[in-house]
C-alpha atoms as a PDB file:
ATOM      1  CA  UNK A   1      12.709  -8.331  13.187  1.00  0.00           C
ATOM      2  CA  UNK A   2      13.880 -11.085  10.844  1.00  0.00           C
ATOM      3  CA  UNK A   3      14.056 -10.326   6.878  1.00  0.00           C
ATOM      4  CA  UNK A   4      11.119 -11.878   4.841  1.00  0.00           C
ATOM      5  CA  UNK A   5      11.504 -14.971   2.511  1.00  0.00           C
ATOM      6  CA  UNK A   6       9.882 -13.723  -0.272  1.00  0.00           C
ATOM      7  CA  UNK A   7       7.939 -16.160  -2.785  1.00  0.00           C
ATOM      8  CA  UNK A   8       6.278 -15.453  -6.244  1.00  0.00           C
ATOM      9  CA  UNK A   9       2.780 -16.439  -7.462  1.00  0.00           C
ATOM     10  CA  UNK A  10       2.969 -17.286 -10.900  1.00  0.00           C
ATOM     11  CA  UNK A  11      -0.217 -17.390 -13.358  1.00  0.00           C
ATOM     12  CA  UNK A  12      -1.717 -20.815 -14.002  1.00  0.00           C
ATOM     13  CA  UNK A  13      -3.324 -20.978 -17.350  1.00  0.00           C
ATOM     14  CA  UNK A  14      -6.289 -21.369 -16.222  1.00  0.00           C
ATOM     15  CA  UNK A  15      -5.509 -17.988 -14.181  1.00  0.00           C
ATOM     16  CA  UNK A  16      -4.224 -16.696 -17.360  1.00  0.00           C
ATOM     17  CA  UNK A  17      -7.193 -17.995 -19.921  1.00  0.00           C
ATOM     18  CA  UNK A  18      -9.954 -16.776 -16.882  1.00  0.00           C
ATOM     19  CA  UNK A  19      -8.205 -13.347 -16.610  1.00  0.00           C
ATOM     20  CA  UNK A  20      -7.941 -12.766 -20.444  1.00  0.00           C
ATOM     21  CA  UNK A  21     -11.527 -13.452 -20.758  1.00  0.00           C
ATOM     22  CA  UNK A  22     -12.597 -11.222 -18.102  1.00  0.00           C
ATOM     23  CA  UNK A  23     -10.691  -8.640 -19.219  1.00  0.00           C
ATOM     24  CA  UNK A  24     -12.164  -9.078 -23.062  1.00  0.00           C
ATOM     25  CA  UNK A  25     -15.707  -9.398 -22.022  1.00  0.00           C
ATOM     26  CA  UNK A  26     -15.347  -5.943 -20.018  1.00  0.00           C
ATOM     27  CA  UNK A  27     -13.694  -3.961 -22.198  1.00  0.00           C
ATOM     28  CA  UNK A  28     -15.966  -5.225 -24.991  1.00  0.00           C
ATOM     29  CA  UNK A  29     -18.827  -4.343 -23.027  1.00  0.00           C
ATOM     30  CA  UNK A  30     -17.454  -1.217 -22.767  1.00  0.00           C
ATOM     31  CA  UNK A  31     -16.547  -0.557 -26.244  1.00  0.00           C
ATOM     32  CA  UNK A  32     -20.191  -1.498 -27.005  1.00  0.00           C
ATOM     33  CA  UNK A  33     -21.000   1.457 -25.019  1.00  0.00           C
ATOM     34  CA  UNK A  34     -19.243   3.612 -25.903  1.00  0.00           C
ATOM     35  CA  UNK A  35     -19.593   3.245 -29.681  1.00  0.00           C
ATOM     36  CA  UNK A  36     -23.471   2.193 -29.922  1.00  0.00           C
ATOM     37  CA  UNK A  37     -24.977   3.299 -26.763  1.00  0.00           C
ATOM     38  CA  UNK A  38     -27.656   5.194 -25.875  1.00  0.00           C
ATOM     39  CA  UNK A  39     -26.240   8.760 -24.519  1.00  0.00           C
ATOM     40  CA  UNK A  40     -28.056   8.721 -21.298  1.00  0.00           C
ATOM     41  CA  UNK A  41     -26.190   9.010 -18.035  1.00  0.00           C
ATOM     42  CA  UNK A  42     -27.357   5.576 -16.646  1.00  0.00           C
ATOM     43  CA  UNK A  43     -26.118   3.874 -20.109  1.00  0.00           C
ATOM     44  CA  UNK A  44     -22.961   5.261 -19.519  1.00  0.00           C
ATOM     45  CA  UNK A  45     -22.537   4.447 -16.104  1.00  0.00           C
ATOM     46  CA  UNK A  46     -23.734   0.827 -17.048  1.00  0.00           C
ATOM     47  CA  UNK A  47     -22.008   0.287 -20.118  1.00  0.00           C
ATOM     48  CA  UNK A  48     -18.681   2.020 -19.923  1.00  0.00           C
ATOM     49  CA  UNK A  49     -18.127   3.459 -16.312  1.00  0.00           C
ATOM     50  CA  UNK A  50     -18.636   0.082 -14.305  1.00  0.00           C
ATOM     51  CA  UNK A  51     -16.931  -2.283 -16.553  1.00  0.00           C
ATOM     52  CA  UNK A  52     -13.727  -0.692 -16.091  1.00  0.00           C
ATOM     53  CA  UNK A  53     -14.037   0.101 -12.281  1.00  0.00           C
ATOM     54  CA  UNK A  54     -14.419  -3.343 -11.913  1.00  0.00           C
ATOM     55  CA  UNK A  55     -11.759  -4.628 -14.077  1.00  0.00           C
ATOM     56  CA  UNK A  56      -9.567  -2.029 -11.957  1.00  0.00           C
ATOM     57  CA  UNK A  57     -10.992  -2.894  -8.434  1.00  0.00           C
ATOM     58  CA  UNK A  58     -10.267  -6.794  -9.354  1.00  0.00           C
ATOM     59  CA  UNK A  59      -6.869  -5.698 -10.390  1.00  0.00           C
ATOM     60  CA  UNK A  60      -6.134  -4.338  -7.310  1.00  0.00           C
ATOM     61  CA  UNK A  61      -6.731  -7.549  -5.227  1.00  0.00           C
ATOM     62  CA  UNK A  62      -4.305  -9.831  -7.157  1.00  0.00           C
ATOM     63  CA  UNK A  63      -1.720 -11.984  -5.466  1.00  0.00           C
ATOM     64  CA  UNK A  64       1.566 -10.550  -6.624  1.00  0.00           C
ATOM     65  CA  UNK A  65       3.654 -12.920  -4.145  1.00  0.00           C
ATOM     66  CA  UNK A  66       3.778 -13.863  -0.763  1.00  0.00           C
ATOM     67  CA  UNK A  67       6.445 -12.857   1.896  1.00  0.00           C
ATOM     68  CA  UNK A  68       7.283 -14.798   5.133  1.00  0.00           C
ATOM     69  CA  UNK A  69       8.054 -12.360   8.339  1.00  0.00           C
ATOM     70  CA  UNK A  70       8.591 -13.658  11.801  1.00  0.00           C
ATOM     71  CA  UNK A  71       5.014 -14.938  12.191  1.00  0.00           C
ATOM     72  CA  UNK A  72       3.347 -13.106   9.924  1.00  0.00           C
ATOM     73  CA  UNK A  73       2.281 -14.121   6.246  1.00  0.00           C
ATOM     74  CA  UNK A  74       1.911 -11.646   4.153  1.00  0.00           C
ATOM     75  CA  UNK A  75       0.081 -11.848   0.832  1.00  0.00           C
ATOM     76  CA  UNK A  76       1.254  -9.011  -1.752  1.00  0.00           C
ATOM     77  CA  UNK A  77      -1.344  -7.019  -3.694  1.00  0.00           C
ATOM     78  CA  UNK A  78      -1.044  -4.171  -6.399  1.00  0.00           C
ATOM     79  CA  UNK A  79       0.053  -1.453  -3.730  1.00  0.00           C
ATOM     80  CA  UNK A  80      -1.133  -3.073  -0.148  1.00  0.00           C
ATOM     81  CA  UNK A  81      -0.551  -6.265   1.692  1.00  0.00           C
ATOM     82  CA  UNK A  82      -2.842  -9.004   3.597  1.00  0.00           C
ATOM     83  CA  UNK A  83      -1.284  -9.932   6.870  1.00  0.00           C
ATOM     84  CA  UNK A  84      -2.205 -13.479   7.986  1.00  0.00           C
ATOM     85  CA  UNK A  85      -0.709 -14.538  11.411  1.00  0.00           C
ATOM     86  CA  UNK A  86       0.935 -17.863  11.780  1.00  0.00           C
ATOM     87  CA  UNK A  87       0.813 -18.341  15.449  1.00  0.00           C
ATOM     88  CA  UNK A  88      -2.131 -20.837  15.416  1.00  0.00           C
ATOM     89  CA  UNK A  89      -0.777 -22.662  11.989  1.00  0.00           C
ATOM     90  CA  UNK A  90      -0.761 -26.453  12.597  1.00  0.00           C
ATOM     91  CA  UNK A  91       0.193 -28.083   9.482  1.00  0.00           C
ATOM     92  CA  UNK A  92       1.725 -26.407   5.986  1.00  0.00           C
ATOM     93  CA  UNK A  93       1.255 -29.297   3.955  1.00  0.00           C
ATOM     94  CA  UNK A  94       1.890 -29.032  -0.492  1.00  0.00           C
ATOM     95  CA  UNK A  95      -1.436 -30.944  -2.410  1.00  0.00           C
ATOM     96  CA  UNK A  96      -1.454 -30.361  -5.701  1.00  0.00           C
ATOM     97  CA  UNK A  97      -5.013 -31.199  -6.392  1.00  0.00           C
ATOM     98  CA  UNK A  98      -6.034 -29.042  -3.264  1.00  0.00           C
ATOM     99  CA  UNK A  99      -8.429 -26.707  -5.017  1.00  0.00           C
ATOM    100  CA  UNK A 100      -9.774 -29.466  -7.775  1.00  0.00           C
ATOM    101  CA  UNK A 101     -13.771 -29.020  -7.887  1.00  0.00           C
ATOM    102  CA  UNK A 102     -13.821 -26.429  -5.768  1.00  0.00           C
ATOM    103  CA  UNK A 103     -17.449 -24.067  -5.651  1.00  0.00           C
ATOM    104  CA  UNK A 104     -16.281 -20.580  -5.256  1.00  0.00           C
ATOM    105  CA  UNK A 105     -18.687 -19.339  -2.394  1.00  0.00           C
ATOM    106  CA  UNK A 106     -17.905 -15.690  -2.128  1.00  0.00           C
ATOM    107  CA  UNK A 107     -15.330 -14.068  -3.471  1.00  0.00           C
ATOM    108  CA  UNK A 108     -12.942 -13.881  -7.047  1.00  0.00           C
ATOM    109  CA  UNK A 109     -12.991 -17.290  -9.650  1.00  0.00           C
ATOM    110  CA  UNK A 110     -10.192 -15.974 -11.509  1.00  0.00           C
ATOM    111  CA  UNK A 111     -10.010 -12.231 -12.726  1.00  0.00           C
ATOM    112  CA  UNK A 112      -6.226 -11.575 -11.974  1.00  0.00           C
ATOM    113  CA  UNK A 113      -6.775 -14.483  -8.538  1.00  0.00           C
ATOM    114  CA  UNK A 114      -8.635 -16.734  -7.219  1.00  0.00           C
ATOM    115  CA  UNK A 115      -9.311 -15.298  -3.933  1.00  0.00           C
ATOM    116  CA  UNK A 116     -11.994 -15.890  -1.146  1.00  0.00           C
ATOM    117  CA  UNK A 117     -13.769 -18.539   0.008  1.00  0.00           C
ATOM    118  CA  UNK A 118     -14.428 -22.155  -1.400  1.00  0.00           C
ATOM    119  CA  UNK A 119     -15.735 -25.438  -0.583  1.00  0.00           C
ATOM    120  CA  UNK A 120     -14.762 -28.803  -1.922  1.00  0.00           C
ATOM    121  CA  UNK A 121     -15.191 -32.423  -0.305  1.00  0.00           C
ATOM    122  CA  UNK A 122     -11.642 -32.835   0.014  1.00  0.00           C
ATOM    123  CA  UNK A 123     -10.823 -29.910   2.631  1.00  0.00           C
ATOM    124  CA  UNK A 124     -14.648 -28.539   3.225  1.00  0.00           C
ATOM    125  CA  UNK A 125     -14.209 -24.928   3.749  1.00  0.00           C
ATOM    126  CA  UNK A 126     -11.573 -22.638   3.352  1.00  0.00           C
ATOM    127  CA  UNK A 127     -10.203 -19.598   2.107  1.00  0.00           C
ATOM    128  CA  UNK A 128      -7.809 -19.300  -1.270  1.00  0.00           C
ATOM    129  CA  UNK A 129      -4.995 -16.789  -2.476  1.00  0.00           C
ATOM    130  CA  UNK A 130      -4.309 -18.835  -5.727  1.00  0.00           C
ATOM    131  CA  UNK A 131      -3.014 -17.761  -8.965  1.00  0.00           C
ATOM    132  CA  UNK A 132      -1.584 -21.638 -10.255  1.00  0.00           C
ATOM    133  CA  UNK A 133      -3.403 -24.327  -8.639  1.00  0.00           C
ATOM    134  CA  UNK A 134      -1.266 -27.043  -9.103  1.00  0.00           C
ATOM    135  CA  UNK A 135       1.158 -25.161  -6.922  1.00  0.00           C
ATOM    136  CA  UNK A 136      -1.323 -25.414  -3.602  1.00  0.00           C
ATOM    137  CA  UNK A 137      -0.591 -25.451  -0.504  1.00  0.00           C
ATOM    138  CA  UNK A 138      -2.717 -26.006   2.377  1.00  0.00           C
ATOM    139  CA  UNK A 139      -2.103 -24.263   5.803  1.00  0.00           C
ATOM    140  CA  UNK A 140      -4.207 -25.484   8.425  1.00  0.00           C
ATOM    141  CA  UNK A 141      -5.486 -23.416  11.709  1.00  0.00           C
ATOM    142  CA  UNK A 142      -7.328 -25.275  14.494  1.00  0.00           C
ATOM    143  CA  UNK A 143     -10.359 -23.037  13.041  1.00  0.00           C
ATOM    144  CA  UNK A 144      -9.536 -22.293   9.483  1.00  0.00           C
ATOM    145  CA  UNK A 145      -8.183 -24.155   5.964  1.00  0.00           C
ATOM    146  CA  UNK A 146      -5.861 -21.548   3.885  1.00  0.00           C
ATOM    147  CA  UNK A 147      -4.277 -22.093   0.283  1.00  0.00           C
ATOM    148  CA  UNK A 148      -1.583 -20.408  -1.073  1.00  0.00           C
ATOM    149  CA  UNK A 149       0.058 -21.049  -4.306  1.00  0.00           C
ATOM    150  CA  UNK A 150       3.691 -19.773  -3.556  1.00  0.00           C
ATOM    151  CA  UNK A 151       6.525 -20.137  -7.158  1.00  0.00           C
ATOM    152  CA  UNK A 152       8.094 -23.155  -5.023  1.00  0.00           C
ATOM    153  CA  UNK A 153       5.501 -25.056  -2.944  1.00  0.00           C
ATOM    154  CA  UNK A 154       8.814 -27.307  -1.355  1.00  0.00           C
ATOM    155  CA  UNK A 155      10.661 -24.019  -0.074  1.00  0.00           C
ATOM    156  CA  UNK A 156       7.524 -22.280   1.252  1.00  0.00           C
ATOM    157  CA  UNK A 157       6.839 -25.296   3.190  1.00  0.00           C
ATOM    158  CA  UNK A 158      10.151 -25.462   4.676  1.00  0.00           C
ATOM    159  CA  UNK A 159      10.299 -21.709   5.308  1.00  0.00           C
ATOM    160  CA  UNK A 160       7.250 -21.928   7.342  1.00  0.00           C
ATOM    161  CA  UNK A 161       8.154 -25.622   9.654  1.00  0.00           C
ATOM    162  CA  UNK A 162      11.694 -23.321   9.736  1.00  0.00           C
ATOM    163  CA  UNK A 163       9.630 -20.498  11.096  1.00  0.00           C
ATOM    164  CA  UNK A 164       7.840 -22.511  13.724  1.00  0.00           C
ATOM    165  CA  UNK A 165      11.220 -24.245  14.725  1.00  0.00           C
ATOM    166  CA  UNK A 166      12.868 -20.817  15.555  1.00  0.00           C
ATOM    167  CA  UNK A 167       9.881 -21.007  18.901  1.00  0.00           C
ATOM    168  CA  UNK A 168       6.865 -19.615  16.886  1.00  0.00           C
ATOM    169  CA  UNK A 169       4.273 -21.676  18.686  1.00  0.00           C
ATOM    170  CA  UNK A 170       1.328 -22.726  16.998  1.00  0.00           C
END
């Protein structure tokens, strides 16, 4: 097994404006709750219990990096990892502007990631795991569009043509 080449995923500001937000708006809600709620179990559970779960389930699906390993890309997350094989990858190509008005279709708009799947005219459908847009990159499968939004677009782009020049076939 070769080692990984490891990359970071650094916050946007938009990333770090969405997230802050979020994270206000829940624990406000919560607050609210807790301080001038009614004291009946649903209340509770509405008001203070589900706020936080969900600020701690989101949490748990943010892109902390992303790690290149023989054929295997491997997004980091608080504690687990999402393996995406490269086998089939066609193109790794950097675009800047990749994710610009982009309609979120199911999944995360920015609490801790951008994450799941998206749609703009530019690359139609695909699936993101962003934290600063302007650092996309676009990965393209015969069957599938993928962004990633590695610390240093350049050397993640190399790192993968390097990976398919070592006989990785596509």
């Amino acid at each position: 097994m070769t080692p990984s080449t490891v990359f970071g995923a650094p916050w946007g500001t938009s990333l770090k404006a969405m997230t802050l937000l979020g994270c206000a708006s829940f624990l406000g809600i919560s607050l609210v709750g807790l301080l001038k709620g009614s004291r009946s179990v649903t209340w509770w559970i509405l008001m203070v219990v589900l706020p936080v779960v969900t600020l701690a389930i989101t949490a748990c699906f943010a892109v902390r990096g992303y790690a290149l390993e023989s054929d295997t890309l491997q997004i980091q997350r608080l504690g687990w990892r999402t393996e995406i094989s490269l086998n089939r990858l066609e193109s790794a190509t950097i675009d800047s502007h990749a994710m610009d008005r982009s309609i979120r279709t199911w999944g995360n708009g920015g609490l801790f990631a951008f994450v799941g799947h998206f749609w703009n005219r530019k690359l139609g459908a695909y699936y993101a795991y962003a934290t600063k847009l302007d650092h996309a990159v676009v990965l393209e499968f015969p069957d599938r569009r993928l962004v990633v939004t590695p610390d240093d677009p350049e050397r993640f782009v190399h790192a993968v043509t390097a990976l398919k020049s070592w006989g990785y076939e596509p």
